[in-house]
PDB file of N, CA and C in Angstrom:
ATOM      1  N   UNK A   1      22.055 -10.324  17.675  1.00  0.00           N
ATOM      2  CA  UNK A   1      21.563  -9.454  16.634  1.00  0.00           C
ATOM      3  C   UNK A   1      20.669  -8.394  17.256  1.00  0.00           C
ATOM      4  N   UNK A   2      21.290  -7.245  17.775  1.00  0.00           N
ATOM      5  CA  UNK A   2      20.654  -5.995  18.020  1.00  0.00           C
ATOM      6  C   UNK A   2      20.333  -5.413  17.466  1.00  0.00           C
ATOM      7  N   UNK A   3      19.827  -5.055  16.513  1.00  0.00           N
ATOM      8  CA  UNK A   3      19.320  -4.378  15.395  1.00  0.00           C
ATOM      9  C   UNK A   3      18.214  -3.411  15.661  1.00  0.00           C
ATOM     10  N   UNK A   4      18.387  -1.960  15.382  1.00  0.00           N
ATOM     11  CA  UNK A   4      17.391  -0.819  15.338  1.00  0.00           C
ATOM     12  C   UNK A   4      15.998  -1.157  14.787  1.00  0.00           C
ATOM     13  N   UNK A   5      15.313  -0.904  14.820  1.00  0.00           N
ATOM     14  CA  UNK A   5      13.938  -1.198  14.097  1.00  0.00           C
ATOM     15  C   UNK A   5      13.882  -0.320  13.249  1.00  0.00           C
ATOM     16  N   UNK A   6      13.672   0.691  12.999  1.00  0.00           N
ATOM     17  CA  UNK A   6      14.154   2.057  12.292  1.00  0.00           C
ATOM     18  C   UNK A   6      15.449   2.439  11.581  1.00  0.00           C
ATOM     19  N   UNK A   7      15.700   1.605  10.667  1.00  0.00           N
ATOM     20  CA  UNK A   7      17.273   1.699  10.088  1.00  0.00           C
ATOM     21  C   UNK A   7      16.909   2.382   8.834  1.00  0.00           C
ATOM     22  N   UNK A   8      18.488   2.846   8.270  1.00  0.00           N
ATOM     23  CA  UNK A   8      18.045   3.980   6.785  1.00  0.00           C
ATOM     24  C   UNK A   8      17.249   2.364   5.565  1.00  0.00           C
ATOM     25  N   UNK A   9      17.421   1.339   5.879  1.00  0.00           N
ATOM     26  CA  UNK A   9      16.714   0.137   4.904  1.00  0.00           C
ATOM     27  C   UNK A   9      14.514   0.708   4.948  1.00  0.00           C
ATOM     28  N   UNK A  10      14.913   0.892   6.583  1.00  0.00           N
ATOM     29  CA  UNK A  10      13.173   1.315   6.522  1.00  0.00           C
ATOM     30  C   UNK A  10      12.876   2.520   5.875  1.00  0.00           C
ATOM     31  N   UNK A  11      13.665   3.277   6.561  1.00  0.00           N
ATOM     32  CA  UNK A  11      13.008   4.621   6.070  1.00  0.00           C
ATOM     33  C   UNK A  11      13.163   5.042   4.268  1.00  0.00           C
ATOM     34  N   UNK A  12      14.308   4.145   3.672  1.00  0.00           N
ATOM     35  CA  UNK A  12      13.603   4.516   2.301  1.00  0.00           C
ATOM     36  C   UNK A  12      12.842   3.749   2.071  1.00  0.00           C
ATOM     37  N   UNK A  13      12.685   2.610   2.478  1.00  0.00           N
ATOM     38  CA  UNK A  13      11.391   2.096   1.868  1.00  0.00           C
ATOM     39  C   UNK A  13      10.129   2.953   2.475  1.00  0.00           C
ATOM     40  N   UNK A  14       9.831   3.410   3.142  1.00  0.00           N
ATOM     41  CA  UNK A  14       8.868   4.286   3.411  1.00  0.00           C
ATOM     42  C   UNK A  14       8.555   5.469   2.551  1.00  0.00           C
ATOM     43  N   UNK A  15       9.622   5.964   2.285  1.00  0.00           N
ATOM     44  CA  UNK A  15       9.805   7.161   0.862  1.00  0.00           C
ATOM     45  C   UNK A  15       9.563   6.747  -0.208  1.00  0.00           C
ATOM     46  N   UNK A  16       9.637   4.933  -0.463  1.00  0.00           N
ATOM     47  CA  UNK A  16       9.455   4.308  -1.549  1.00  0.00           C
ATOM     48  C   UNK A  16       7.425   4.194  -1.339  1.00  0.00           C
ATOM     49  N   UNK A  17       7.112   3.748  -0.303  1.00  0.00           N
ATOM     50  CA  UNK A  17       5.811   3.325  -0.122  1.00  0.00           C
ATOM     51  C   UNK A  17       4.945   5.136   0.035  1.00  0.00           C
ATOM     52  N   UNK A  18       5.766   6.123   0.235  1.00  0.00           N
ATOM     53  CA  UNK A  18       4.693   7.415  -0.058  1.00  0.00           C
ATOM     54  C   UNK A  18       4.588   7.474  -1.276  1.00  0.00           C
ATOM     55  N   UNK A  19       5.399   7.129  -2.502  1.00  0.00           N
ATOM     56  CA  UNK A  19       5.270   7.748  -3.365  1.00  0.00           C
ATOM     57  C   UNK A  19       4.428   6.889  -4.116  1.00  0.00           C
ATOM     58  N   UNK A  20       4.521   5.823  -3.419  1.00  0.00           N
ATOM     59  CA  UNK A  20       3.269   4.648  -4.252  1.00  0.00           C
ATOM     60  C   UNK A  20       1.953   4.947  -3.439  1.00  0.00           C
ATOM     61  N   UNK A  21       1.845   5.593  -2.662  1.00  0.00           N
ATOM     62  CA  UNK A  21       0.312   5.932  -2.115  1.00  0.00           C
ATOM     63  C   UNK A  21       0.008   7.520  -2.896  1.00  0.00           C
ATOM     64  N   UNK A  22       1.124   8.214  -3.127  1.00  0.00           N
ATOM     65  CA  UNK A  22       0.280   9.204  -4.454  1.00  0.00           C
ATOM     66  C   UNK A  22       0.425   9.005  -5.931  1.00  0.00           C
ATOM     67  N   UNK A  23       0.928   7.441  -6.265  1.00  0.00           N
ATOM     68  CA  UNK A  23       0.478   7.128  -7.261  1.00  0.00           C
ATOM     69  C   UNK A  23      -1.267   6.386  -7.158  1.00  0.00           C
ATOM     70  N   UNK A  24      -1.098   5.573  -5.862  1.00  0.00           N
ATOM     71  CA  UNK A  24      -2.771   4.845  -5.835  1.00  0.00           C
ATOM     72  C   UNK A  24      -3.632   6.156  -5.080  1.00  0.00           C
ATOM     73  N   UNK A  25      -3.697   7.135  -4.355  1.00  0.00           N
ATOM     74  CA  UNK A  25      -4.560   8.138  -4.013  1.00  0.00           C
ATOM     75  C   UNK A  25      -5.299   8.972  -5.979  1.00  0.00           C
ATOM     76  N   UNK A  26      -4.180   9.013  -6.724  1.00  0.00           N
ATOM     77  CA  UNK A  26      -4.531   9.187  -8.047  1.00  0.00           C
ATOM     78  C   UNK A  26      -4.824   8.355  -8.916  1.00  0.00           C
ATOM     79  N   UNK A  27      -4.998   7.060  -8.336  1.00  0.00           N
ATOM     80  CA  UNK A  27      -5.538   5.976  -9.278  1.00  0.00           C
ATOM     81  C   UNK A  27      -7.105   6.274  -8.636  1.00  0.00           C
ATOM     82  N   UNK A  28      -7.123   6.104  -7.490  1.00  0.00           N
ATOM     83  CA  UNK A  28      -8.783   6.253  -7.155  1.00  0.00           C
ATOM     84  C   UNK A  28      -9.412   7.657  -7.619  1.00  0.00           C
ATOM     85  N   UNK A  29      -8.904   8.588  -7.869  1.00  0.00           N
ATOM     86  CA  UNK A  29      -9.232   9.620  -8.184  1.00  0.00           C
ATOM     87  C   UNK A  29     -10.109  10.007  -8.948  1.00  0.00           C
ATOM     88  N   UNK A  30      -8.976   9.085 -10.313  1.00  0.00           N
ATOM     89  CA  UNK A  30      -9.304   8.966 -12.081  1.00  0.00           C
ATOM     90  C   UNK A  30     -10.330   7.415 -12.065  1.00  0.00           C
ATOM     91  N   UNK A  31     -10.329   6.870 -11.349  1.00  0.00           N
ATOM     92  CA  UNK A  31     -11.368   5.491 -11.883  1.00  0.00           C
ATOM     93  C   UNK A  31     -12.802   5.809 -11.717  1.00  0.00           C
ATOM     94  N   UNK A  32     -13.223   5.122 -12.779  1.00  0.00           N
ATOM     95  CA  UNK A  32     -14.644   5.132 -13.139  1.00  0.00           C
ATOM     96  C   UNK A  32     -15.082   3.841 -12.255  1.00  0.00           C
ATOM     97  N   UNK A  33     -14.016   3.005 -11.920  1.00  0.00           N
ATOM     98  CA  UNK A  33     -14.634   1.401 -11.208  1.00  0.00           C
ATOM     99  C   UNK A  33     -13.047   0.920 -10.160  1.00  0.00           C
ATOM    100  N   UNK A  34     -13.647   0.156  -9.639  1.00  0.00           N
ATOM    101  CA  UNK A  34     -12.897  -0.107  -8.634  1.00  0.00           C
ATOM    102  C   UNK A  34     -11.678  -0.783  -8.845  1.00  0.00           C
ATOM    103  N   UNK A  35     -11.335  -1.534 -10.370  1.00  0.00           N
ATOM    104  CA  UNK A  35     -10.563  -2.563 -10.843  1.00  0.00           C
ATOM    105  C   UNK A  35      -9.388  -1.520 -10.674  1.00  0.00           C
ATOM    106  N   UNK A  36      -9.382  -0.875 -11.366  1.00  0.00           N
ATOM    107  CA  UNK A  36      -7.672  -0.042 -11.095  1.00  0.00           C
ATOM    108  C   UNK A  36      -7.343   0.328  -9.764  1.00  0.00           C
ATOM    109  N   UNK A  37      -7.926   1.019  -9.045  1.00  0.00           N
ATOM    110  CA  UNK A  37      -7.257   0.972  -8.012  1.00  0.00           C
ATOM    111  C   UNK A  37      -7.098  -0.251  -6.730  1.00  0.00           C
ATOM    112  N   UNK A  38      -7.855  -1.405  -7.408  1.00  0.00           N
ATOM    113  CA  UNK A  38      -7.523  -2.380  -6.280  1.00  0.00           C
ATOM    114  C   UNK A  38      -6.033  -3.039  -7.133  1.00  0.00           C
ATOM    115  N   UNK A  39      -5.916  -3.103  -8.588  1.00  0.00           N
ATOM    116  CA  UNK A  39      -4.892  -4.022  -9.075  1.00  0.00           C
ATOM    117  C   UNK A  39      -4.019  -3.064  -8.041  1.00  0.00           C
ATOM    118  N   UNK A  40      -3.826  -1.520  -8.160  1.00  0.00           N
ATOM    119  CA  UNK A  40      -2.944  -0.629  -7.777  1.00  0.00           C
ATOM    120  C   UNK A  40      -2.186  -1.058  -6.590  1.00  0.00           C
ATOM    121  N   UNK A  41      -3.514  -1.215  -5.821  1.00  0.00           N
ATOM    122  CA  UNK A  41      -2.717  -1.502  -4.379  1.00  0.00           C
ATOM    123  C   UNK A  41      -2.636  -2.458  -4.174  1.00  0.00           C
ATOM    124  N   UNK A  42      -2.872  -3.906  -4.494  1.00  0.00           N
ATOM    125  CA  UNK A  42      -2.261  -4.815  -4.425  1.00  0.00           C
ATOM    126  C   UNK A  42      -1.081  -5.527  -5.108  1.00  0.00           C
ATOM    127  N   UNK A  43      -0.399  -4.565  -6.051  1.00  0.00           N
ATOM    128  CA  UNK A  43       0.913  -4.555  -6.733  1.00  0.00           C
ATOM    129  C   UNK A  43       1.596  -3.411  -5.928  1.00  0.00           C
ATOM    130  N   UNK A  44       1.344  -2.509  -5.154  1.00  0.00           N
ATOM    131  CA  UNK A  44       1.846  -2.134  -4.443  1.00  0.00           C
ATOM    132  C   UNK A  44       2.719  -2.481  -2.927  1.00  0.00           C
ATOM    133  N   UNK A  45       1.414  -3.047  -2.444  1.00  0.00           N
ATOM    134  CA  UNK A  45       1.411  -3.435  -1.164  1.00  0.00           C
ATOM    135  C   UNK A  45       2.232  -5.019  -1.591  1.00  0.00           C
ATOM    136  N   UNK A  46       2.373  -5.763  -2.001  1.00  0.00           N
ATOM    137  CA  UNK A  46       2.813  -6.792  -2.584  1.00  0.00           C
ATOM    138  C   UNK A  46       4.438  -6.694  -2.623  1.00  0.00           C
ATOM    139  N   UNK A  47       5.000  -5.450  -3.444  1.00  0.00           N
ATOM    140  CA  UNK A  47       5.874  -4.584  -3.627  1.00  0.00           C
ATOM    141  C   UNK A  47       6.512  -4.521  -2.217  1.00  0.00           C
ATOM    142  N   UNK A  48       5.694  -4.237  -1.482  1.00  0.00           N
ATOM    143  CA  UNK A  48       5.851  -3.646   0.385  1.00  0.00           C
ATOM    144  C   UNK A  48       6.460  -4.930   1.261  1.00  0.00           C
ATOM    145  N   UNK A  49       5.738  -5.823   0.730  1.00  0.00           N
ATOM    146  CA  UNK A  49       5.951  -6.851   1.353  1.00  0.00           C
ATOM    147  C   UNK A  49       7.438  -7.896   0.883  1.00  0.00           C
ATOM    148  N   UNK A  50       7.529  -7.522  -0.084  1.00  0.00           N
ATOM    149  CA  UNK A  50       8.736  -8.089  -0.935  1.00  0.00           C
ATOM    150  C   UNK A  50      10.197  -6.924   0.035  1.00  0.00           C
ATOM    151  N   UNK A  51      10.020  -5.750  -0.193  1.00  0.00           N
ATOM    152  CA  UNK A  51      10.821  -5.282   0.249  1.00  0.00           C
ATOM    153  C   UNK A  51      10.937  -5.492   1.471  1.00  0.00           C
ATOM    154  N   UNK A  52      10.234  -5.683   2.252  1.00  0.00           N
ATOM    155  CA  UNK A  52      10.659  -5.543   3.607  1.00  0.00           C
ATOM    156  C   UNK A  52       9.785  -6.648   3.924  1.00  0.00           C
ATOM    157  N   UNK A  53      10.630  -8.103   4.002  1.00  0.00           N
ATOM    158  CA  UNK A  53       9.354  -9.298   4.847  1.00  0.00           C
ATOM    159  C   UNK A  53       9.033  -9.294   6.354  1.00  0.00           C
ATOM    160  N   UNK A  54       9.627  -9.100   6.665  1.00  0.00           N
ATOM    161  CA  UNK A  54       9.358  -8.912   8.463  1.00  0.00           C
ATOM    162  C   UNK A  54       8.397  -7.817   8.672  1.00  0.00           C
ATOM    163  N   UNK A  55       9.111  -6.333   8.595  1.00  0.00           N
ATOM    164  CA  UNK A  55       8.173  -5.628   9.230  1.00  0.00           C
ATOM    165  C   UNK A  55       7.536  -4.529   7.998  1.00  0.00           C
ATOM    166  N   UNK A  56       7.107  -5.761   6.878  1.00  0.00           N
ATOM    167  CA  UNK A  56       5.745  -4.975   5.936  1.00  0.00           C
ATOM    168  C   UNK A  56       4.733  -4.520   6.570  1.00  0.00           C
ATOM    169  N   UNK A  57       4.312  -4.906   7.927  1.00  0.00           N
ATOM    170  CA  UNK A  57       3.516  -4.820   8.043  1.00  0.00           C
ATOM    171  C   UNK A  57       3.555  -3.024   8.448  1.00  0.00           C
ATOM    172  N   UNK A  58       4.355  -2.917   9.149  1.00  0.00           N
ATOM    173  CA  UNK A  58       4.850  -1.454   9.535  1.00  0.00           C
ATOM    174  C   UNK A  58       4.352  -0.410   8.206  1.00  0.00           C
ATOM    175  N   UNK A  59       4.977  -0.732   6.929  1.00  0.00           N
ATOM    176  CA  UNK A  59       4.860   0.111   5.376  1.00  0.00           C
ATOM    177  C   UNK A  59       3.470  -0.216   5.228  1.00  0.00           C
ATOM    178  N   UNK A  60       2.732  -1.354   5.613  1.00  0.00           N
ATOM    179  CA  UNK A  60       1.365  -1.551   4.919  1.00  0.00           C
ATOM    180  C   UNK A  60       0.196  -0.377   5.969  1.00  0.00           C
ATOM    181  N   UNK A  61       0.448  -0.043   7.432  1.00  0.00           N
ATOM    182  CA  UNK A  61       0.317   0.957   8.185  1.00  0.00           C
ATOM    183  C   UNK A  61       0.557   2.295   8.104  1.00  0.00           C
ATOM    184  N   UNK A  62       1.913   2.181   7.455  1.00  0.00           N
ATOM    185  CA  UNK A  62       2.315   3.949   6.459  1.00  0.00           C
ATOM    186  C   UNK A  62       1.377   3.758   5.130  1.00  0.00           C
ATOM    187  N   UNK A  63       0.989   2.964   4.885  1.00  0.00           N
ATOM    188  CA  UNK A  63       0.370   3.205   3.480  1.00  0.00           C
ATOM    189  C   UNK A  63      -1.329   3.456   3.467  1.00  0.00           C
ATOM    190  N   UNK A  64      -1.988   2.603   4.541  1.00  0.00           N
ATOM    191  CA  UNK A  64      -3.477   2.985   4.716  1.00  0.00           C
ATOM    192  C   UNK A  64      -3.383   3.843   5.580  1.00  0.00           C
ATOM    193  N   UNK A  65      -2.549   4.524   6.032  1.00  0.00           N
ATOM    194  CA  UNK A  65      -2.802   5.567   7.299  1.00  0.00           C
ATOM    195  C   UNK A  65      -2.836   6.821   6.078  1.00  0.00           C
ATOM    196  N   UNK A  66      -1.955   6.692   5.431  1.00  0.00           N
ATOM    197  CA  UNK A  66      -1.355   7.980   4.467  1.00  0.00           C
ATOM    198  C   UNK A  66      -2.226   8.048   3.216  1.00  0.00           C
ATOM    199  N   UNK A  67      -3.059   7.052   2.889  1.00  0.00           N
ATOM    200  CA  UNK A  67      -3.938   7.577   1.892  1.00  0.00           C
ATOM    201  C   UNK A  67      -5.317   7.988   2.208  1.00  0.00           C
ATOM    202  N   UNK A  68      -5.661   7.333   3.314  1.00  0.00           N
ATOM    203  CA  UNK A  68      -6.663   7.585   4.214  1.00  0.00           C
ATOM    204  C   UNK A  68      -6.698   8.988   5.204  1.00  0.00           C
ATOM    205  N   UNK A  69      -5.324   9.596   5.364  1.00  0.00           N
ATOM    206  CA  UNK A  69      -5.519  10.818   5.985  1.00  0.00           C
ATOM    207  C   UNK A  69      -5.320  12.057   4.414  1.00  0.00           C
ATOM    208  N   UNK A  70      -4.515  11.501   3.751  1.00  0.00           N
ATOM    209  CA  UNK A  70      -4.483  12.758   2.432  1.00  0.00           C
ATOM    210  C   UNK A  70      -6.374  12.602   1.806  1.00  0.00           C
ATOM    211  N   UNK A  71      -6.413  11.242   1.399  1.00  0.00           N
ATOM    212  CA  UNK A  71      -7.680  11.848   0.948  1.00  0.00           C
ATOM    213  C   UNK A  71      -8.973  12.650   1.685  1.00  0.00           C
ATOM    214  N   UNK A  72      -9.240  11.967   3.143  1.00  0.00           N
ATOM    215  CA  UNK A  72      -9.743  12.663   3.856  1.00  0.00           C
ATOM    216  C   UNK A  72      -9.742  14.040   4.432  1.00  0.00           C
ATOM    217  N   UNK A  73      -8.415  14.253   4.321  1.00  0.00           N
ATOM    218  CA  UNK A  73      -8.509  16.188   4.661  1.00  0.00           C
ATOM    219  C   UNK A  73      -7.982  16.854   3.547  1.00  0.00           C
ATOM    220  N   UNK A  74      -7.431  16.076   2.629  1.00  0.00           N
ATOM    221  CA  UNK A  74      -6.349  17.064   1.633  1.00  0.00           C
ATOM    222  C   UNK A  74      -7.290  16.795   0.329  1.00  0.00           C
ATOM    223  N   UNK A  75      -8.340  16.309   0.272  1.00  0.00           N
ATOM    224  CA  UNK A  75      -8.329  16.083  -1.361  1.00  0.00           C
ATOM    225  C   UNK A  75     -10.456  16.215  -1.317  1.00  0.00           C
ATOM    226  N   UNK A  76     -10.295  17.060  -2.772  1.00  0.00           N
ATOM    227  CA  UNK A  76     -11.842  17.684  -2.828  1.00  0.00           C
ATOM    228  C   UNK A  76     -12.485  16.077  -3.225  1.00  0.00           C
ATOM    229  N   UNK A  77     -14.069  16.246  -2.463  1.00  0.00           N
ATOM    230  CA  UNK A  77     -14.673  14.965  -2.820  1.00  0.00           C
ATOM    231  C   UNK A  77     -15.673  15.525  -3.661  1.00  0.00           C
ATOM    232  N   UNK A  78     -16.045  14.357  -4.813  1.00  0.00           N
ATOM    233  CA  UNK A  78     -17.053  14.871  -5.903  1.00  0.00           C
ATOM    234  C   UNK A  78     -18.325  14.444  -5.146  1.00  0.00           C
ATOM    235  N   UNK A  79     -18.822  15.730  -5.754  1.00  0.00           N
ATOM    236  CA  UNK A  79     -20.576  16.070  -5.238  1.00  0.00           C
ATOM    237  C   UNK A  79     -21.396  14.887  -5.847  1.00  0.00           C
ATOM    238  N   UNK A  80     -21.099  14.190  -6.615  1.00  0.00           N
ATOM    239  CA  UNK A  80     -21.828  13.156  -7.073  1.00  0.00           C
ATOM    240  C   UNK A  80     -22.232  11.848  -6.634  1.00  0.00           C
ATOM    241  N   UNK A  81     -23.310  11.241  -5.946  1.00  0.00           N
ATOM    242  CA  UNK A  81     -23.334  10.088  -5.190  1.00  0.00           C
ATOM    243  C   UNK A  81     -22.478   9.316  -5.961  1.00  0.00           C
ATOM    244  N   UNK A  82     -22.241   8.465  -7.046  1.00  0.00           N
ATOM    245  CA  UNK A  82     -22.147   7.477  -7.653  1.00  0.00           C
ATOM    246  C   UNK A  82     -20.953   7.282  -7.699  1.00  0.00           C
ATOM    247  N   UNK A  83     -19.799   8.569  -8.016  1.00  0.00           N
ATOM    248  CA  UNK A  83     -18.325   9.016  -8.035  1.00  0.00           C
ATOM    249  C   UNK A  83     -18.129   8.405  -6.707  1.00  0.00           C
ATOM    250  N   UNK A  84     -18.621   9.726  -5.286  1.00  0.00           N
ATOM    251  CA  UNK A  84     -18.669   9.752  -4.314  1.00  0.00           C
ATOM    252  C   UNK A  84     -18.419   7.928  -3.748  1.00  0.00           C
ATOM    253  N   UNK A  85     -19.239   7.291  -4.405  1.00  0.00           N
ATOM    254  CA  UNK A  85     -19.406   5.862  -3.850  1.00  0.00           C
ATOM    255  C   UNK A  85     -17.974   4.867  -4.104  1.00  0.00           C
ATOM    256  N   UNK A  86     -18.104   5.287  -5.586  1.00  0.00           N
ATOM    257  CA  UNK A  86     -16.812   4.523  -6.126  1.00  0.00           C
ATOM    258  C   UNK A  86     -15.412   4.799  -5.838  1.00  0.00           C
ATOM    259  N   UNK A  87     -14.836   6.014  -5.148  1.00  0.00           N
ATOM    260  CA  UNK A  87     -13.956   6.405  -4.340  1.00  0.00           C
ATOM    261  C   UNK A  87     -13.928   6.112  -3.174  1.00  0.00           C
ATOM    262  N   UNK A  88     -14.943   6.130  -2.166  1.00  0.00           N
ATOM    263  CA  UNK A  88     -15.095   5.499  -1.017  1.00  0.00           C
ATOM    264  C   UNK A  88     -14.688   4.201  -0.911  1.00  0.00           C
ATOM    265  N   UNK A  89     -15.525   3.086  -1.885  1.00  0.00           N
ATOM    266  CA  UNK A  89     -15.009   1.743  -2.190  1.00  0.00           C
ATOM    267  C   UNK A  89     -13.949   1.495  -2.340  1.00  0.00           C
ATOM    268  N   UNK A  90     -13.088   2.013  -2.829  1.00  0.00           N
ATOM    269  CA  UNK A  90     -11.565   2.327  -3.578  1.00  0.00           C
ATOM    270  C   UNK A  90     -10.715   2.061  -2.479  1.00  0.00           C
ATOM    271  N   UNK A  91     -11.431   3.653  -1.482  1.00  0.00           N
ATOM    272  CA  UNK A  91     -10.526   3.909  -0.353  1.00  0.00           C
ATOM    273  C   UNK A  91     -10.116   2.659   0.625  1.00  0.00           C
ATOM    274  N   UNK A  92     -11.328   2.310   1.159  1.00  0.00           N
ATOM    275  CA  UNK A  92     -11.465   1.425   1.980  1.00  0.00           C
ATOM    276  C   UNK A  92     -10.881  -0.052   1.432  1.00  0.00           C
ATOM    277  N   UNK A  93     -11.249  -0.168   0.439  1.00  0.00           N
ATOM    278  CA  UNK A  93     -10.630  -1.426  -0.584  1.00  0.00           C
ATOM    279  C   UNK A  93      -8.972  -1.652  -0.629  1.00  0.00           C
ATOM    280  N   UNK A  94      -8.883  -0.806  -1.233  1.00  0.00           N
ATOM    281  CA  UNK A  94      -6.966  -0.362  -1.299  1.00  0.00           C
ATOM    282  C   UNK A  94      -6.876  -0.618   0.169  1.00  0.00           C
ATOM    283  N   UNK A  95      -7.330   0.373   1.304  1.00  0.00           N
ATOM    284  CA  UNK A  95      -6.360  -0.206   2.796  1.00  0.00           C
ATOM    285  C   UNK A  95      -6.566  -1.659   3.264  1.00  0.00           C
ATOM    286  N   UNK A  96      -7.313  -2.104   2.876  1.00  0.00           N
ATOM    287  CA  UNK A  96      -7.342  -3.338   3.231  1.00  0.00           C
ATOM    288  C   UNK A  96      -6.225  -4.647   2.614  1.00  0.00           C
ATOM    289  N   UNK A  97      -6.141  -3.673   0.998  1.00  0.00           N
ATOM    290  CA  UNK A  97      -5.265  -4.849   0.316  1.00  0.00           C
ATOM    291  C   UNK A  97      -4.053  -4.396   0.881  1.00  0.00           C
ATOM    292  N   UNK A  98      -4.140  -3.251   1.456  1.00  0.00           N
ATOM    293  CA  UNK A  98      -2.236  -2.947   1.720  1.00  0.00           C
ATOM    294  C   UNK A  98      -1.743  -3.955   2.583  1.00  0.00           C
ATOM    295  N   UNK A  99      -3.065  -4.640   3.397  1.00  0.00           N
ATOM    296  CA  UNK A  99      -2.174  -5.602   4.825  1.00  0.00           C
ATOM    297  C   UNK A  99      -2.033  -6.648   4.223  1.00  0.00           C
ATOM    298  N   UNK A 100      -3.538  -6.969   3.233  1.00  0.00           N
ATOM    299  CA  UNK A 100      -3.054  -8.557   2.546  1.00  0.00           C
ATOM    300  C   UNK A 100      -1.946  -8.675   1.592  1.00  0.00           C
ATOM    301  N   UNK A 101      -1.868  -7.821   0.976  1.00  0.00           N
ATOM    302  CA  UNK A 101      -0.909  -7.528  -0.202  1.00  0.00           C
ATOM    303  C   UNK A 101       0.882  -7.983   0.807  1.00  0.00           C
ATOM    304  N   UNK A 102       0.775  -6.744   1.508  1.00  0.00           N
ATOM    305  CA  UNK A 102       1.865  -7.371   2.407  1.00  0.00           C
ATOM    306  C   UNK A 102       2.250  -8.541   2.962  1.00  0.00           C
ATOM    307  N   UNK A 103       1.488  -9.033   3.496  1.00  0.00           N
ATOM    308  CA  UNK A 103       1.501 -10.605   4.346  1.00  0.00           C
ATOM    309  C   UNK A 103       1.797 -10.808   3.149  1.00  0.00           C
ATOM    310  N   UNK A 104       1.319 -11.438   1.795  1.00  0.00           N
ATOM    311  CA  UNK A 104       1.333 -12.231   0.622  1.00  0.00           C
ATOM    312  C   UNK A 104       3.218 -11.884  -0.018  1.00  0.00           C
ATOM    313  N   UNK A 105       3.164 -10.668  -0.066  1.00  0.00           N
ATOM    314  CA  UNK A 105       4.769 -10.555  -0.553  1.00  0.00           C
ATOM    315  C   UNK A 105       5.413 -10.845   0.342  1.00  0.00           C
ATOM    316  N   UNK A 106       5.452 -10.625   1.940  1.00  0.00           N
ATOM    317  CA  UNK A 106       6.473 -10.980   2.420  1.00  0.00           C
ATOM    318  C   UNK A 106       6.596 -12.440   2.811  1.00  0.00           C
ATOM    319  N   UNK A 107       5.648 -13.486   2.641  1.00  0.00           N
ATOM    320  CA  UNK A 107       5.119 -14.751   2.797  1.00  0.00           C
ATOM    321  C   UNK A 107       6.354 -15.018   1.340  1.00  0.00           C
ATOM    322  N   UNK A 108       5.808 -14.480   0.969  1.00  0.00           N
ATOM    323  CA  UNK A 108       6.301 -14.976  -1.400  1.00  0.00           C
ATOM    324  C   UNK A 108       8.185 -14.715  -0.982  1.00  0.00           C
ATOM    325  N   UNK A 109       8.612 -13.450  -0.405  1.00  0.00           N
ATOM    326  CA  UNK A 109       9.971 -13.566  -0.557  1.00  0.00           C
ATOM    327  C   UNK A 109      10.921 -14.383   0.820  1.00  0.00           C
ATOM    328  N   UNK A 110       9.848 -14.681   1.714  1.00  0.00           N
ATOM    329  CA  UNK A 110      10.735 -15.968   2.383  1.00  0.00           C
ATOM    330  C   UNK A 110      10.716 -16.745   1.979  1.00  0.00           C
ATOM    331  N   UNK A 111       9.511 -16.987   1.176  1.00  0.00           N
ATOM    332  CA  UNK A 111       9.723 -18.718   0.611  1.00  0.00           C
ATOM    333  C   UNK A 111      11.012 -18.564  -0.433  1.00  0.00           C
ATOM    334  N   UNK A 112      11.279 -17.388  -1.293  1.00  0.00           N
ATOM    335  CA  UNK A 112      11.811 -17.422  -2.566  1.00  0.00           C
ATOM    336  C   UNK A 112      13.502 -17.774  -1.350  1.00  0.00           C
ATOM    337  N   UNK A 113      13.204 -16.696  -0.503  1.00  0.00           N
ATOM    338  CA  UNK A 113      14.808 -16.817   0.164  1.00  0.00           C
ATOM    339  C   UNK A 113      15.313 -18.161   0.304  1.00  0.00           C
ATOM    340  N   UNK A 114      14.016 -18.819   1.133  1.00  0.00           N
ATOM    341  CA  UNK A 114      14.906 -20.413   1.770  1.00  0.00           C
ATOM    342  C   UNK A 114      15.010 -21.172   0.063  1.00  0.00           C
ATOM    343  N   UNK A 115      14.360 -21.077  -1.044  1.00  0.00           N
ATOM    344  CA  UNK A 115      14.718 -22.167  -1.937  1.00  0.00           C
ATOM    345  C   UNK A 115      15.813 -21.574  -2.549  1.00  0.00           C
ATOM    346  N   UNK A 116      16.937 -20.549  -2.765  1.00  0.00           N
ATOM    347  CA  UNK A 116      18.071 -20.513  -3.234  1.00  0.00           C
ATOM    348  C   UNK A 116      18.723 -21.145  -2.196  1.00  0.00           C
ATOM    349  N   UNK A 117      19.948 -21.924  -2.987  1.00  0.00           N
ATOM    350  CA  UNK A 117      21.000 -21.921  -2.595  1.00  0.00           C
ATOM    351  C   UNK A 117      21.908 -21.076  -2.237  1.00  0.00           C
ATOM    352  N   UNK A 118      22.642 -21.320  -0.911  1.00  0.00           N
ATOM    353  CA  UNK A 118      23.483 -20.426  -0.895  1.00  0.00           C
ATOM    354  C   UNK A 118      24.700 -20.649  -0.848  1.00  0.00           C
TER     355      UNK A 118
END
């Protein structure tokens, strides 16, 4: 089994996992508290891990790299400590769940694999 690491299976899921990091880059955006954007990314990253069990970890790396570089250069930060704080939290929060989130789905769809029959 020679298999590419980089096959068209990854790369849409990668197109699948950008478009869920500018759905959670706009969940932290709009929250007043940290609860939405952590459910966000850990139904995301979860998501990540389901799709791809082996190398989630790869998408969970496209996903804190990519919200962590858009918000940091691409996106205005509010002048307000308190905002300011609760986006920061967000940020850092969300990349963290992207790796656990992953491990956890792709953990969840081997187990689901070995108990069907085949």
């Amino acid at each position: 089994m020679n298999a590419s690491f980089f096959d068209r299976r990854l790369v849409l899921n990668v197109v699948i996992t950008l478009i869920g990091c500018a759905l959670l880059l706009y969940c932290i955006k709009i929250a007043i508290a940290a609860h939405l954007p952590f459910l966000v990314a850990t139904l995301l990253a979860t998501a990540v891990g389901v799709l791809e069990p082996r190398r989630g970890w790869f998408l969970a790396i496209v996903q804190a790299a990519t919200i962590w570089i858009v918000y940091t250069f691409f996106l205005d930060h509010p002048t307000n400590n308190s905002d300011s704080e609760v986006e920061v939290f967000s940020l850092y929060g969300s990349m963290i769940l992207s790796f656990v989130g992953s491990f956890i789905g792709g953990g969840l769809k081997r187990v689901l694999d070995r108990s069907q029959p085949r």
